[in-house]
N, C-alpha and C. Protein backbone atom coordinates (compact mmCIF):
# COMPACT_ATOMS: atom_id res chain seq x y z
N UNK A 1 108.30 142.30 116.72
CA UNK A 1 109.46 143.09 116.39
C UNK A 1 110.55 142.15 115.90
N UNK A 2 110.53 142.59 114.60
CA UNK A 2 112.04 141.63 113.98
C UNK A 2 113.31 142.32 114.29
N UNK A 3 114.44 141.06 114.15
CA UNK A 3 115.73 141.55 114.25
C UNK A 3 116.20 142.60 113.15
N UNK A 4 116.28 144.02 113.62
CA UNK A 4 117.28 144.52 112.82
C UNK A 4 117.82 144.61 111.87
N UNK A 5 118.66 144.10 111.68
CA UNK A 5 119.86 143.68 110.74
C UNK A 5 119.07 142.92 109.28
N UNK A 6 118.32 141.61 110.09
CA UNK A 6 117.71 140.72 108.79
C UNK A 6 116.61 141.50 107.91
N UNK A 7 115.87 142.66 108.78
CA UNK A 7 115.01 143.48 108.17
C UNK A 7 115.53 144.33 107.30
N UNK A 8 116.63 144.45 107.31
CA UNK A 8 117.10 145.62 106.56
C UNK A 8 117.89 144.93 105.34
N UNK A 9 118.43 143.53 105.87
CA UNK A 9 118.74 142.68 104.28
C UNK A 9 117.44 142.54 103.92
N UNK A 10 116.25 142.16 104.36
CA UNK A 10 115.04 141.82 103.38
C UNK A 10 115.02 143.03 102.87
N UNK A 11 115.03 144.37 103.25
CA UNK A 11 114.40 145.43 102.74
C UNK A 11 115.27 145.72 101.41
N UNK A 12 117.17 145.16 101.41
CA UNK A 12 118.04 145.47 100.41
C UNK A 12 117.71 144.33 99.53
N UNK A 13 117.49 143.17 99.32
CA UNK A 13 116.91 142.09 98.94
C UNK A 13 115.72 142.64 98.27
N UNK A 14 114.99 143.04 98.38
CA UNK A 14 113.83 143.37 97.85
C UNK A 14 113.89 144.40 96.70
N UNK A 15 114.48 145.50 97.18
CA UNK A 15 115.24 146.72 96.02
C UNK A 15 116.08 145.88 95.19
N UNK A 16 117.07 145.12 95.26
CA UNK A 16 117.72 144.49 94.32
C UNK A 16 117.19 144.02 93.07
N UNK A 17 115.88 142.94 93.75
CA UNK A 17 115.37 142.50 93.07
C UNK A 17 113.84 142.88 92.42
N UNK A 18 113.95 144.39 93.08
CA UNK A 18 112.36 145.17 92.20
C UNK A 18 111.44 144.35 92.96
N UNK A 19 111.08 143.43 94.14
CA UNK A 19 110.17 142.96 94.28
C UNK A 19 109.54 144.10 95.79
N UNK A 20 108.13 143.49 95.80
CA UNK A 20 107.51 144.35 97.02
C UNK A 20 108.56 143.97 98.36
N UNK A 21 108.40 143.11 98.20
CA UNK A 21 109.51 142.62 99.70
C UNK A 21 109.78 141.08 99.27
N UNK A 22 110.20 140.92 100.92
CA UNK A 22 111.19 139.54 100.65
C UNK A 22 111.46 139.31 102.31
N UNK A 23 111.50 137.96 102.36
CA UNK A 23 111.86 137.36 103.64
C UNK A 23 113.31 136.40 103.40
N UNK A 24 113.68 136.89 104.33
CA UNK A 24 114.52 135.78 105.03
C UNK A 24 114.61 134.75 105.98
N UNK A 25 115.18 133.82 105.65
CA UNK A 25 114.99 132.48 106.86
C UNK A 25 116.61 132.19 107.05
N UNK A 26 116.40 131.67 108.23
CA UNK A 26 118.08 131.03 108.77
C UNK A 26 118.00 129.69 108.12
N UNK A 27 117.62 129.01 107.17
CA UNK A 27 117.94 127.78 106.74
C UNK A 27 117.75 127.96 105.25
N UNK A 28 118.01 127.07 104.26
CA UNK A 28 117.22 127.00 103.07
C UNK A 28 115.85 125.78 103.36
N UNK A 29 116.03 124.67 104.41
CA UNK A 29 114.82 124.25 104.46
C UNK A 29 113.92 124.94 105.46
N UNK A 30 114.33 126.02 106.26
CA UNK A 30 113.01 126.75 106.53
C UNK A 30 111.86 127.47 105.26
N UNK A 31 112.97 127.85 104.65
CA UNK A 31 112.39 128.76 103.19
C UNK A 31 111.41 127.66 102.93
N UNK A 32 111.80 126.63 102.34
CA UNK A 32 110.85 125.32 101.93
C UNK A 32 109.83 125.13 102.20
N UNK A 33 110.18 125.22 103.35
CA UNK A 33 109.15 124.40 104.41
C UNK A 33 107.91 125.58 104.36
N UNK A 34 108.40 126.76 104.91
CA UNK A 34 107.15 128.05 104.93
C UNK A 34 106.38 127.99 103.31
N UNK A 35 107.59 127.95 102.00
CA UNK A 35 106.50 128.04 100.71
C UNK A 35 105.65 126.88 100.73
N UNK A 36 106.10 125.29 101.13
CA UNK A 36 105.02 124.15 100.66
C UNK A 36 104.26 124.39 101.84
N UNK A 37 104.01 124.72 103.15
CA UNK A 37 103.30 124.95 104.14
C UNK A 37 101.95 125.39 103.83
N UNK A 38 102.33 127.12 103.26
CA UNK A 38 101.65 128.21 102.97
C UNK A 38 101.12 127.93 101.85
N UNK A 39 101.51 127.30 100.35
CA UNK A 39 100.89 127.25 99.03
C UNK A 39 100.07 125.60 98.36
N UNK A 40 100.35 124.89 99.56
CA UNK A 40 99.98 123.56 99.25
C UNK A 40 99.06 123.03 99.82
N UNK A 41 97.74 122.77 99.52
CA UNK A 41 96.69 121.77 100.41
C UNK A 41 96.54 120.68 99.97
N UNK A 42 95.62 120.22 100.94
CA UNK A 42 95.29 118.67 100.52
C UNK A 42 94.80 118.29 99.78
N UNK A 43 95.53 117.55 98.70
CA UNK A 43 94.67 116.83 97.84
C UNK A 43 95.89 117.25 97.02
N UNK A 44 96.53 118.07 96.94
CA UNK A 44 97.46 118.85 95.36
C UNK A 44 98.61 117.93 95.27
N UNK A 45 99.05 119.00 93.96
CA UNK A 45 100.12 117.50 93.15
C UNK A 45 101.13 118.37 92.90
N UNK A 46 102.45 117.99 93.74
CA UNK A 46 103.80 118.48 93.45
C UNK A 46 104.11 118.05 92.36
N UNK A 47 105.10 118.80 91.59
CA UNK A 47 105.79 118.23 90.56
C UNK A 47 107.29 118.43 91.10
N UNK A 48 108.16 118.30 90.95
CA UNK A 48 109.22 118.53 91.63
C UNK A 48 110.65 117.32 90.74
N UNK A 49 111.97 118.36 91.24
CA UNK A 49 113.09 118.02 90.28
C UNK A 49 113.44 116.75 91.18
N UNK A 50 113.90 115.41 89.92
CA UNK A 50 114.58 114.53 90.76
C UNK A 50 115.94 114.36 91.32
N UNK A 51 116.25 115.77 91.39
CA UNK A 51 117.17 115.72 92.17
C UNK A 51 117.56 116.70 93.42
N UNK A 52 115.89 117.05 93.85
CA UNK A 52 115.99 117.84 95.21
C UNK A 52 116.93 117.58 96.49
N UNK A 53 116.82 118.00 97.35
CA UNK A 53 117.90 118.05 98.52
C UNK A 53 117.08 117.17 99.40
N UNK A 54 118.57 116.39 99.80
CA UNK A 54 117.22 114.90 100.24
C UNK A 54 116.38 115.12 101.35
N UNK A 55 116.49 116.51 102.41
CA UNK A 55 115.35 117.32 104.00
C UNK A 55 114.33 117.12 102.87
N UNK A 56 114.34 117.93 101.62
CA UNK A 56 113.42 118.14 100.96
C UNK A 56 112.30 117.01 100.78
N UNK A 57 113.29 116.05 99.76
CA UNK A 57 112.29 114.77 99.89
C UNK A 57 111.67 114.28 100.97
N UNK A 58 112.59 113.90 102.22
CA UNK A 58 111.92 113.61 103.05
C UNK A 58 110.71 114.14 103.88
N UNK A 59 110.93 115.96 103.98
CA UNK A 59 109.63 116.67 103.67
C UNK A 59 108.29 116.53 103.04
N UNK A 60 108.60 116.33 101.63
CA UNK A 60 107.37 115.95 100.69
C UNK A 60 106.87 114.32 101.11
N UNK A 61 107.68 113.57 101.19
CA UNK A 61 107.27 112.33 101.92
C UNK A 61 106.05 112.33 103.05
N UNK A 62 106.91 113.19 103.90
CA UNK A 62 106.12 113.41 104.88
C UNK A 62 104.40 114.46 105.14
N UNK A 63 104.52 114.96 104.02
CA UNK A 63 103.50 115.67 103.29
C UNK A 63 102.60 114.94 102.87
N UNK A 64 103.15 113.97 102.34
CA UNK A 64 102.37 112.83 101.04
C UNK A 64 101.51 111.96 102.31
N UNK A 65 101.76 111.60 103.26
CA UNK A 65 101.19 110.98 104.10
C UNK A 65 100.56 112.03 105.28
N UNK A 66 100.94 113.15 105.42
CA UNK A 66 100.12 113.32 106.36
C UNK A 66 98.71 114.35 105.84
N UNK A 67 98.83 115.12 104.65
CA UNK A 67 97.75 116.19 103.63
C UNK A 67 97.37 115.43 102.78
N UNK A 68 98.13 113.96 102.38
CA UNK A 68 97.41 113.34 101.16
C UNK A 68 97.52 113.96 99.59
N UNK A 69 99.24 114.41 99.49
CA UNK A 69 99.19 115.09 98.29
C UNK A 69 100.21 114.27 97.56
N UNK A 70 99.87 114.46 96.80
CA UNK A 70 100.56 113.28 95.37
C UNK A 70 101.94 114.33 95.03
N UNK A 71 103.02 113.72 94.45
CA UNK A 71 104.04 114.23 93.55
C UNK A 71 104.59 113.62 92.32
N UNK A 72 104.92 113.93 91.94
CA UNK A 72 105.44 112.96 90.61
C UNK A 72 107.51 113.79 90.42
N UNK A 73 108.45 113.00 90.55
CA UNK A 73 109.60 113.47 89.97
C UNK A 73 109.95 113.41 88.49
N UNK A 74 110.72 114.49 88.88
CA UNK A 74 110.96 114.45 87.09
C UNK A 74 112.66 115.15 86.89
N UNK A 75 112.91 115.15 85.83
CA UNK A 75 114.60 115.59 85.68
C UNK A 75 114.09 117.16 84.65
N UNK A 76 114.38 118.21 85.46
CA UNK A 76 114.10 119.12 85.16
C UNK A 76 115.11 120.25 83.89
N UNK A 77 115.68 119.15 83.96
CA UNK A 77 116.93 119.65 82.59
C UNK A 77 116.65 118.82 81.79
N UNK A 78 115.46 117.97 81.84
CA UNK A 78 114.52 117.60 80.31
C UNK A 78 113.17 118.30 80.05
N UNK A 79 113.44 119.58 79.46
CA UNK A 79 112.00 120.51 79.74
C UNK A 79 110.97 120.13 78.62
N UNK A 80 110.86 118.87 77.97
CA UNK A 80 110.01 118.74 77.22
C UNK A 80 109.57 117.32 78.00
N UNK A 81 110.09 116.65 78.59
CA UNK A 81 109.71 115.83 79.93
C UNK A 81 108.88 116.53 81.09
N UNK A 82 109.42 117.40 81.68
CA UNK A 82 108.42 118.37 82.26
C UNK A 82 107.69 119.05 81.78
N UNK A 83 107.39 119.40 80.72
CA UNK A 83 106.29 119.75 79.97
C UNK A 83 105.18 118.81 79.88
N UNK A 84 105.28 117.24 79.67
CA UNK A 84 104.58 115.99 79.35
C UNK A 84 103.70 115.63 80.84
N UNK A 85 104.80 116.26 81.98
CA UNK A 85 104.65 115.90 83.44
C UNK A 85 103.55 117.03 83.81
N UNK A 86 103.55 117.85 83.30
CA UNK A 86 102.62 118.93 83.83
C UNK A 86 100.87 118.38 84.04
N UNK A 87 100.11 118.75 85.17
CA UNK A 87 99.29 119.02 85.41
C UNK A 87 98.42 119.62 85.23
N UNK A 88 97.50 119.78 85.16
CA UNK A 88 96.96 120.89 85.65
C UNK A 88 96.13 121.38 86.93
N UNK A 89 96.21 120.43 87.61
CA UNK A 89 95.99 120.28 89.28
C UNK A 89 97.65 120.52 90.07
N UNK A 90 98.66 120.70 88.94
CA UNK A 90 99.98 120.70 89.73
C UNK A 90 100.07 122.27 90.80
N UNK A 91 100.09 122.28 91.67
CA UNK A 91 100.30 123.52 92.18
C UNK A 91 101.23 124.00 92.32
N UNK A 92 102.39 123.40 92.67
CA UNK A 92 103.61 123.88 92.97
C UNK A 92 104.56 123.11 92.47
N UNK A 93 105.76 123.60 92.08
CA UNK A 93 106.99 122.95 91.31
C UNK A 93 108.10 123.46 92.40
N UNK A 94 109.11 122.09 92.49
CA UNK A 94 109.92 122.46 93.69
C UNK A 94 111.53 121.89 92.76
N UNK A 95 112.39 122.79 92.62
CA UNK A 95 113.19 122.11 91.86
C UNK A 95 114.77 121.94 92.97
């Protein structure tokens, strides 16, 4: 049983934005943390902006050593740089 209140912003959150639903977290690095958790295994290759929020980095750091997943940074307001950076083993982009 969820709280109340946050169920009913996910539920207005969700209508806003036309999507099926939507969660909320009390942090922005919880959010983080649950998408690279849930969408990332071992072996995969972040691509990610070089100028993430430094929990973040230190997150993926800590990723990189304990799942064994590669990242590469990049400056994501050069989109023909991230275009060059792309993968195709990249799974997830974290900007």
């Amino acid at each position: 049983m969820g709280n109340p209140t946050v169920t009913q912003f996910e539920e207005r959150i969700a209508i806003a934005e036309q999507a099926e639903c939507a969660l909320a977290f009390s942090s922005g690095m919880a959010a983080i943390s649950a998408v690279l958790f849930t969408h990332v295994k071992s072996g995969e290759h972040i691509l990610a902006s070089d100028g993430i929020y430094g929990a973040t980095y230190s997150l993926l750091k800590q990723m990189k050593e304990r799942y064994k997943i590669s990242f590469t940074y990049v400056d994501f307001n050069d989109l023909e740089h991230v275009e060059t950076k792309l993968k195709k083993e990249n799974n997830i982009s974290v900007t």
